[in-house]
Protein backbone atom coordinates (compact mmCIF):
# COMPACT_ATOMS: atom_id res chain seq x y z
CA UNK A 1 34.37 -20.75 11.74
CA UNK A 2 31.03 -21.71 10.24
CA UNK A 3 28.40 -19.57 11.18
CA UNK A 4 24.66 -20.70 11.60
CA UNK A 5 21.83 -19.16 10.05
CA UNK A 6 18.82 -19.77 11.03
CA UNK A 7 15.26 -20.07 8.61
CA UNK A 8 12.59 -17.92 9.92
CA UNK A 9 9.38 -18.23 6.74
CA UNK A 10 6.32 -15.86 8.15
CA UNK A 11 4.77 -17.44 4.95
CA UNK A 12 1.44 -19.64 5.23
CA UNK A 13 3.07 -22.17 2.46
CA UNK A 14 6.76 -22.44 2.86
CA UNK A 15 7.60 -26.19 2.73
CA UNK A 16 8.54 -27.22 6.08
CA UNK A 17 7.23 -24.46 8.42
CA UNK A 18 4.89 -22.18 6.37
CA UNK A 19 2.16 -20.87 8.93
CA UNK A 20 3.58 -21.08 12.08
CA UNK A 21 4.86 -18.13 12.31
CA UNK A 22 2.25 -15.74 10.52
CA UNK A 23 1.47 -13.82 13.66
CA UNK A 24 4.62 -10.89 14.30
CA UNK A 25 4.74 -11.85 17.62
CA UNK A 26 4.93 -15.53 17.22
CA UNK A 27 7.89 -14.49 14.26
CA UNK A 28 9.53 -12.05 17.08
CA UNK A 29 9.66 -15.59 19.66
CA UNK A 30 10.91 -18.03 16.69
CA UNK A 31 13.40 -15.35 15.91
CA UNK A 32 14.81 -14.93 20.00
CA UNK A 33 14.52 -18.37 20.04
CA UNK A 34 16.44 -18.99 17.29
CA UNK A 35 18.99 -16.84 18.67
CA UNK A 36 19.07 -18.71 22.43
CA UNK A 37 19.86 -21.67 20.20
CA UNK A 38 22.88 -19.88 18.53
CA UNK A 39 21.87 -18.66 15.24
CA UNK A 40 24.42 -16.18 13.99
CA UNK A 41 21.64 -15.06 11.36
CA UNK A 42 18.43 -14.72 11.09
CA UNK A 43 16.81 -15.28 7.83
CA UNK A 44 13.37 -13.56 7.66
CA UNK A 45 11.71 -14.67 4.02
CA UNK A 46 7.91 -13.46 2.97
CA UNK A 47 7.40 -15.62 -0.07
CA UNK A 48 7.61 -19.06 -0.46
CA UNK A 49 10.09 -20.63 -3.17
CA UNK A 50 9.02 -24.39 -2.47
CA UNK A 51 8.52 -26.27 -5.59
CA UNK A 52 5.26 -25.07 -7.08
CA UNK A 53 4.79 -22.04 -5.36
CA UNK A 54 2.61 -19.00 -6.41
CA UNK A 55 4.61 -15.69 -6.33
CA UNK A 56 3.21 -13.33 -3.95
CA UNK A 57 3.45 -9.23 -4.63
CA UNK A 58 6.27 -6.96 -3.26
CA UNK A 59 3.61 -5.36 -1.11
CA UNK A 60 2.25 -8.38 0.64
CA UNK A 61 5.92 -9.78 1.00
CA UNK A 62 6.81 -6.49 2.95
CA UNK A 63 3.55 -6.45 4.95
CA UNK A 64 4.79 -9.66 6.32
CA UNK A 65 8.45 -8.94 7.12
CA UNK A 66 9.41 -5.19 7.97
CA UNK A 67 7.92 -4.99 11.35
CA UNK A 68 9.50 -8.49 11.62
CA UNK A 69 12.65 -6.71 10.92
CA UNK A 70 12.14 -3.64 13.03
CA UNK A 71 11.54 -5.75 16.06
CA UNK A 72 14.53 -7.96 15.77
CA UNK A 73 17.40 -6.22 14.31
CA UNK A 74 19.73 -5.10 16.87
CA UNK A 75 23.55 -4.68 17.45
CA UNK A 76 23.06 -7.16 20.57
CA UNK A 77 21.32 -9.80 18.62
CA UNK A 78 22.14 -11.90 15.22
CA UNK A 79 22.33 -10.46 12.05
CA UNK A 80 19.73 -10.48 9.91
CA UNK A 81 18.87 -11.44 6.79
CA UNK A 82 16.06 -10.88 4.21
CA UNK A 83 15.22 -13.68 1.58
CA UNK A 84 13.99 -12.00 -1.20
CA UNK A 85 13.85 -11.35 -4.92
CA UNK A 86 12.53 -8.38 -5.01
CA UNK A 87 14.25 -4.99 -5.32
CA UNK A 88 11.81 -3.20 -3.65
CA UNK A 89 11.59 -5.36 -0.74
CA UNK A 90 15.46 -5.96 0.02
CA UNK A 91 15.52 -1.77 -0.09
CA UNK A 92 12.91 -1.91 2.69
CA UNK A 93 14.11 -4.64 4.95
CA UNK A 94 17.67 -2.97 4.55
CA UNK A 95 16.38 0.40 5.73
CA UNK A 96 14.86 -1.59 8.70
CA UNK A 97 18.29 -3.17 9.62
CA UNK A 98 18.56 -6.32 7.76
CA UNK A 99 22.33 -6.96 6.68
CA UNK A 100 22.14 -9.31 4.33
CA UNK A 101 19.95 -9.44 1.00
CA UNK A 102 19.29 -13.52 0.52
CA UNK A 103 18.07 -13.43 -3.47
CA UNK A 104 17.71 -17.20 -4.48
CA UNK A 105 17.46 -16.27 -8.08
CA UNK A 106 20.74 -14.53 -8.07
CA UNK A 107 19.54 -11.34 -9.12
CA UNK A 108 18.01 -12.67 -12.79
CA UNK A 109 13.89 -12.31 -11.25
CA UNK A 110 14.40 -8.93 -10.49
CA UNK A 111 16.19 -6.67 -13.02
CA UNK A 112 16.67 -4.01 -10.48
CA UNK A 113 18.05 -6.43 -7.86
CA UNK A 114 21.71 -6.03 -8.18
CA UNK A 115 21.67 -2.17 -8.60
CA UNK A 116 19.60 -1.84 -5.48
CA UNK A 117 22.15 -3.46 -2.90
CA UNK A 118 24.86 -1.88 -4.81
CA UNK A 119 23.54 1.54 -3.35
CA UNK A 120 23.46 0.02 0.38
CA UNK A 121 26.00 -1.53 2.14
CA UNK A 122 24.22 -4.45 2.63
CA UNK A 123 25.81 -7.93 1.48
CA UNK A 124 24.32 -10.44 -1.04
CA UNK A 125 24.09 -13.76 -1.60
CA UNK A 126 23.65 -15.06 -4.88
CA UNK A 127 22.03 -18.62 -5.71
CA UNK A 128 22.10 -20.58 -8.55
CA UNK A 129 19.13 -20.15 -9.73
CA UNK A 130 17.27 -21.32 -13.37
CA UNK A 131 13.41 -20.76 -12.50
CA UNK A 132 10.50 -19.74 -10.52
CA UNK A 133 9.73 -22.35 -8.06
CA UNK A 134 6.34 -23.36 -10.74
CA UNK A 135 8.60 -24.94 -12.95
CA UNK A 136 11.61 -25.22 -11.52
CA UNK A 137 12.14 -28.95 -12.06
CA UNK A 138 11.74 -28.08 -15.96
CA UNK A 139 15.44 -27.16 -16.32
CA UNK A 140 16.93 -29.66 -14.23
CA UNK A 141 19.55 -30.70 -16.93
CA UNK A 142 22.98 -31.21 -16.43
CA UNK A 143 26.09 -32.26 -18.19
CA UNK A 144 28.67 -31.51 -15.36
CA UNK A 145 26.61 -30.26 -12.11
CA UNK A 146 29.43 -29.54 -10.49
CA UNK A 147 30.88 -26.96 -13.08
CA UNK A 148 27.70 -25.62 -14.86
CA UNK A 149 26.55 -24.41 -11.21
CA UNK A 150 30.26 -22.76 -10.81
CA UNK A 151 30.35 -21.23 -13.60
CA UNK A 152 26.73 -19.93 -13.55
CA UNK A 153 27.15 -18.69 -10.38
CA UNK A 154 30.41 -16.76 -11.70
CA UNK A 155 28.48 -15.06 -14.19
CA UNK A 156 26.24 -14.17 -11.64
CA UNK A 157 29.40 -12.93 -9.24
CA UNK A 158 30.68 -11.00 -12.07
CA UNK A 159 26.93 -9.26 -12.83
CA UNK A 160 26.96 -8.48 -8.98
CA UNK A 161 30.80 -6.69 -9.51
CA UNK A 162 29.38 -4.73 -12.47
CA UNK A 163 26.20 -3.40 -10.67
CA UNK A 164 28.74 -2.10 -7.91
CA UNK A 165 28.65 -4.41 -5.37
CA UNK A 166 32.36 -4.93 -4.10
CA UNK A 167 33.39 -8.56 -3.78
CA UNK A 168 33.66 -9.08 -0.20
CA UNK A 169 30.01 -8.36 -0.03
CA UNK A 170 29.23 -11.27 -2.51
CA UNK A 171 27.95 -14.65 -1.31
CA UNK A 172 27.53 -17.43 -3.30
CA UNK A 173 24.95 -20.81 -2.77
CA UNK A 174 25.13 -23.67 -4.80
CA UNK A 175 21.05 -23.39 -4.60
CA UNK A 176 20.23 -27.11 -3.23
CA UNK A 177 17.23 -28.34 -4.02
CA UNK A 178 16.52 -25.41 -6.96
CA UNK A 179 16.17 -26.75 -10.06
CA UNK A 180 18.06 -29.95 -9.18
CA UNK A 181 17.11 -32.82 -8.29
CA UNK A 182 18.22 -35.08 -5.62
CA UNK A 183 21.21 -36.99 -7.45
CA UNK A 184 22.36 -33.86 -8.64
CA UNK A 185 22.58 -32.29 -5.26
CA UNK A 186 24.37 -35.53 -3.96
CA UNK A 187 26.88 -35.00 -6.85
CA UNK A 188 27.25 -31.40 -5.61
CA UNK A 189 27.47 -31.94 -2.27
CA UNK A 190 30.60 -34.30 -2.72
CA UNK A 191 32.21 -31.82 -4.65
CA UNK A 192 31.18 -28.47 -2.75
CA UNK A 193 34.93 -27.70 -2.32
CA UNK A 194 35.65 -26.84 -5.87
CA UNK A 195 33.29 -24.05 -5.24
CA UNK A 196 34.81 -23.03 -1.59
CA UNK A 197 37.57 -22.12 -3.44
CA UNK A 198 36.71 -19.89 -6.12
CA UNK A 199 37.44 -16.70 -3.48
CA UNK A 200 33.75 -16.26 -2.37
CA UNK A 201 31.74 -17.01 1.43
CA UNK A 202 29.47 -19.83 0.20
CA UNK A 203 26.46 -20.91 1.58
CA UNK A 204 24.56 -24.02 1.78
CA UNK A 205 21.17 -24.83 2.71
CA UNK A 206 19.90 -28.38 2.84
CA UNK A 207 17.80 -28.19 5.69
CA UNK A 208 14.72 -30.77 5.54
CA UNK A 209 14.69 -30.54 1.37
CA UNK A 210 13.55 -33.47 -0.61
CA UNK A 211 17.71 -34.54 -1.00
CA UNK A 212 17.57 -34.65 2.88
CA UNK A 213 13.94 -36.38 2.66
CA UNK A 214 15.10 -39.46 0.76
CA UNK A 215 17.92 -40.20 3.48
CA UNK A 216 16.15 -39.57 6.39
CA UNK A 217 12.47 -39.88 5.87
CA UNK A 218 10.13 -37.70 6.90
CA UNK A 219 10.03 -37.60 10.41
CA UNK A 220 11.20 -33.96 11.22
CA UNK A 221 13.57 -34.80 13.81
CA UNK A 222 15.26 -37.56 11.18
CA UNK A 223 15.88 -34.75 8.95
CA UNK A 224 17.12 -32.14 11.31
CA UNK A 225 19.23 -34.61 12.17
CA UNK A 226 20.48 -35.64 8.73
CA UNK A 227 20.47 -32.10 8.11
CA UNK A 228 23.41 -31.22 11.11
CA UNK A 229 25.23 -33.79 8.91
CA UNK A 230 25.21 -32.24 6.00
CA UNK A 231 26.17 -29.03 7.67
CA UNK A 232 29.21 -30.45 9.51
CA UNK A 233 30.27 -31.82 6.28
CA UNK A 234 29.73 -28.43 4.57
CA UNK A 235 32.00 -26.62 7.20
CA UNK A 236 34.55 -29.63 6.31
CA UNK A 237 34.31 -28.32 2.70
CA UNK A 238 34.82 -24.88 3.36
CA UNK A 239 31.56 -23.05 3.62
CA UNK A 240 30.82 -19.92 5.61
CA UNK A 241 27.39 -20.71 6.37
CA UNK A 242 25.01 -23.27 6.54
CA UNK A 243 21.20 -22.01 6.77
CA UNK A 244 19.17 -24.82 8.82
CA UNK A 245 15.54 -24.63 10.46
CA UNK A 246 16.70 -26.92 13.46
CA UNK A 247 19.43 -24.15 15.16
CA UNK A 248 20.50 -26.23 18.15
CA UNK A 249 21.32 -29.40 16.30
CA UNK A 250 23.92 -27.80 14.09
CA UNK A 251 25.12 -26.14 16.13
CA UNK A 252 25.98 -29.01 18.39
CA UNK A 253 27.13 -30.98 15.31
CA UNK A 254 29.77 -28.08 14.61
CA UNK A 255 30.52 -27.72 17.85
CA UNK A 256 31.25 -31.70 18.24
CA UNK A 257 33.06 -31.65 15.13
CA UNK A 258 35.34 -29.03 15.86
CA UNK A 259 36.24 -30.43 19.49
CA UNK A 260 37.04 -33.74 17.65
CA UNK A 261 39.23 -31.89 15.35
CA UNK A 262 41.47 -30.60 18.36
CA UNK A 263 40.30 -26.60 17.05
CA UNK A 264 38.10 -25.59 19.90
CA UNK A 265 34.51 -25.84 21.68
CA UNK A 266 33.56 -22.96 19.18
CA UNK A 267 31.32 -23.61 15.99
C-alpha cells in the first residue's frame, strides 16, 4: 500500500505554498485538514529548498516548526515528519514527536545529520542531493540518470548504516526536481523501478515542480492533477510514499487505481 504524505511549508517562500501557513494556528488547520483528506504523514518543513533559496538558521527553522509539532503529533493522528537538514533541528522536532527526519541533502549539509537520528529511533529519508537550492541547477550533469542517482543514493544508504542507523529505518528519494532538470526527471521517472528494488521504502515527490509545470501548466488544479498521476504511477513502480500538496486527489487516484486493479478500495 502506498501511503500519502502530505506537504505542510510554514515558510514565507516555499515554491508553491510559502506564506500561507505562517501563523501556528493556520499550520495546526492545514495539518487536520490534511489529515480529513487522508494524509498518512504530515510533512512539517521550516526552510525553503526551492531553486534559489536563501538558507535560513537552525533557530528560526525551529521557531517555526516545534510548536507546529507539539500541537499535531499524536498516536490518533498521522505521522509526522520534519523536513530538515539540520541536526539540531531534526533532534528537536524528534523530541516533540515527529517520526520521521525528511533531510533532502541526504545527510552531506549537515555533518552531524546522520549521527543525530542514529541516537533516536526516528526514521530517515535520504535524497539525492548535489547542492544548496542557490545553485542547484549548476551540477545538473548526467551520463546515466538513472544509475548515477542509484548509486549516489547507495553511498548515501551505506553512510546512514555506518552512523548507526539500522536499515529498515532508511528511506530513499530519487530527489525530483533537485539538481535535475526536467528531462532528467522524465528519464527517472520511467525507470523509478530499478530503484524500488534495491531493498529500501522510496519516496517520490513531484508535486506541482517545474517537471509537473511543463505538462500541466500552471494552473494549480492542472498540476495537482498531473501530480495524482505521477503518484499512481509511482505506486505502480513500487514506491512507499508519494509526498503531494493536493491530499485528496491522490488519494482518490490510488484509491481508483487500486479498485481497477481488482486489490481493494484501500490506497
Amino acid at each position: 500500500m502506498t501511503l500519502v504524505m502530505g506537504i505542510l511549508n510554514v515558510t514565507p517562500d516555499s515554491f508553491s505554498d510559502g506564506g500561507q501557513f505562517l501563523g501556528l494556528d493556520e499550520a495546526i488547520a492545514h495539518a487536520r485538514a490534511l489529515a480529513a483528506a487522508g494524509a498518512d504523514i504530515v510533512d512539517v518543513g521550516g526552510e525553503s529548498t526551492r531553486p534559489g533559496a536563501t538558507r535560513v538558521t537552525p533557530e528560526i527553522e525551529q521557531e517555526r516548526v516545534l510548536d507546529l509539532i507539539r500541537a499535531v503529533a499524536a498516536p490518533s493522528a498521522p505521522r509526522v515528519s520534519i523536513d530538515t537538514m539540520n541536526a539540531s533541528t531534526a533532534l528537536a522536532a524528534v523530541a516533540a514527536g515527529a517520526r520521521i527526519v525528511n533531510d533532502v541533502s541526504g545527510g552531506l549539509a549537515d555533518p552531524d545529520m546522520l549521527r543525530a537520528v542514529a541516537t533516536t529511533d526516528a526514521d530517515i529519508v535520504v535524497q539525492h542531493w548535489r547542492g544548496h537550492s542557490a545553485d542547484m541547477y549548476a551540477r545538473a550533469r548526467y551520463d546515466d540518470i538513472v544509475g548515477e542517482v542509484i548509486g549516489e543514493l547507495g553511498v548515501r544508504a551505506q553512510a546512514a548504516m555506518d552512523a548507526g542507523i539500522a536499515r529498515e529505518r532508511i528511506i530513499l528519494d530519487p530527489g525530483f526536481g533537485f539538481g535535475k532538470e526536467p528531462a532528467d526527471n522524465w528519464r527517472l521517472a520511467r525507470e523509478l523501478a530499478r530503484l524500488t528494488v534495491q531493498g529500501h521504502r522510496v519516496l517520490v515527490g513531484t508535486s506541482r515542480k517545474r517537471m509537473i509545470a511543463e505538462v500541466a501548466g500552471s494552473r494549480e488544479k492542472d498540476k495537482d492533477l498531473a501530480t495524482a498521476v505521477t503518484s499512481v504511477l509511482a505506486a505502480q513502480a513500487g514506491a512507499w510514499a508519494v509526498r503531494v500538496h493536493d491530499v485528496a486527489s491522490t488519494r482518490l487516484a490510488l484509491r481508483t487505481w487500486r479498485t481497477w486493479a481488482g486489490s481493494g478500495e484501500g490506497s
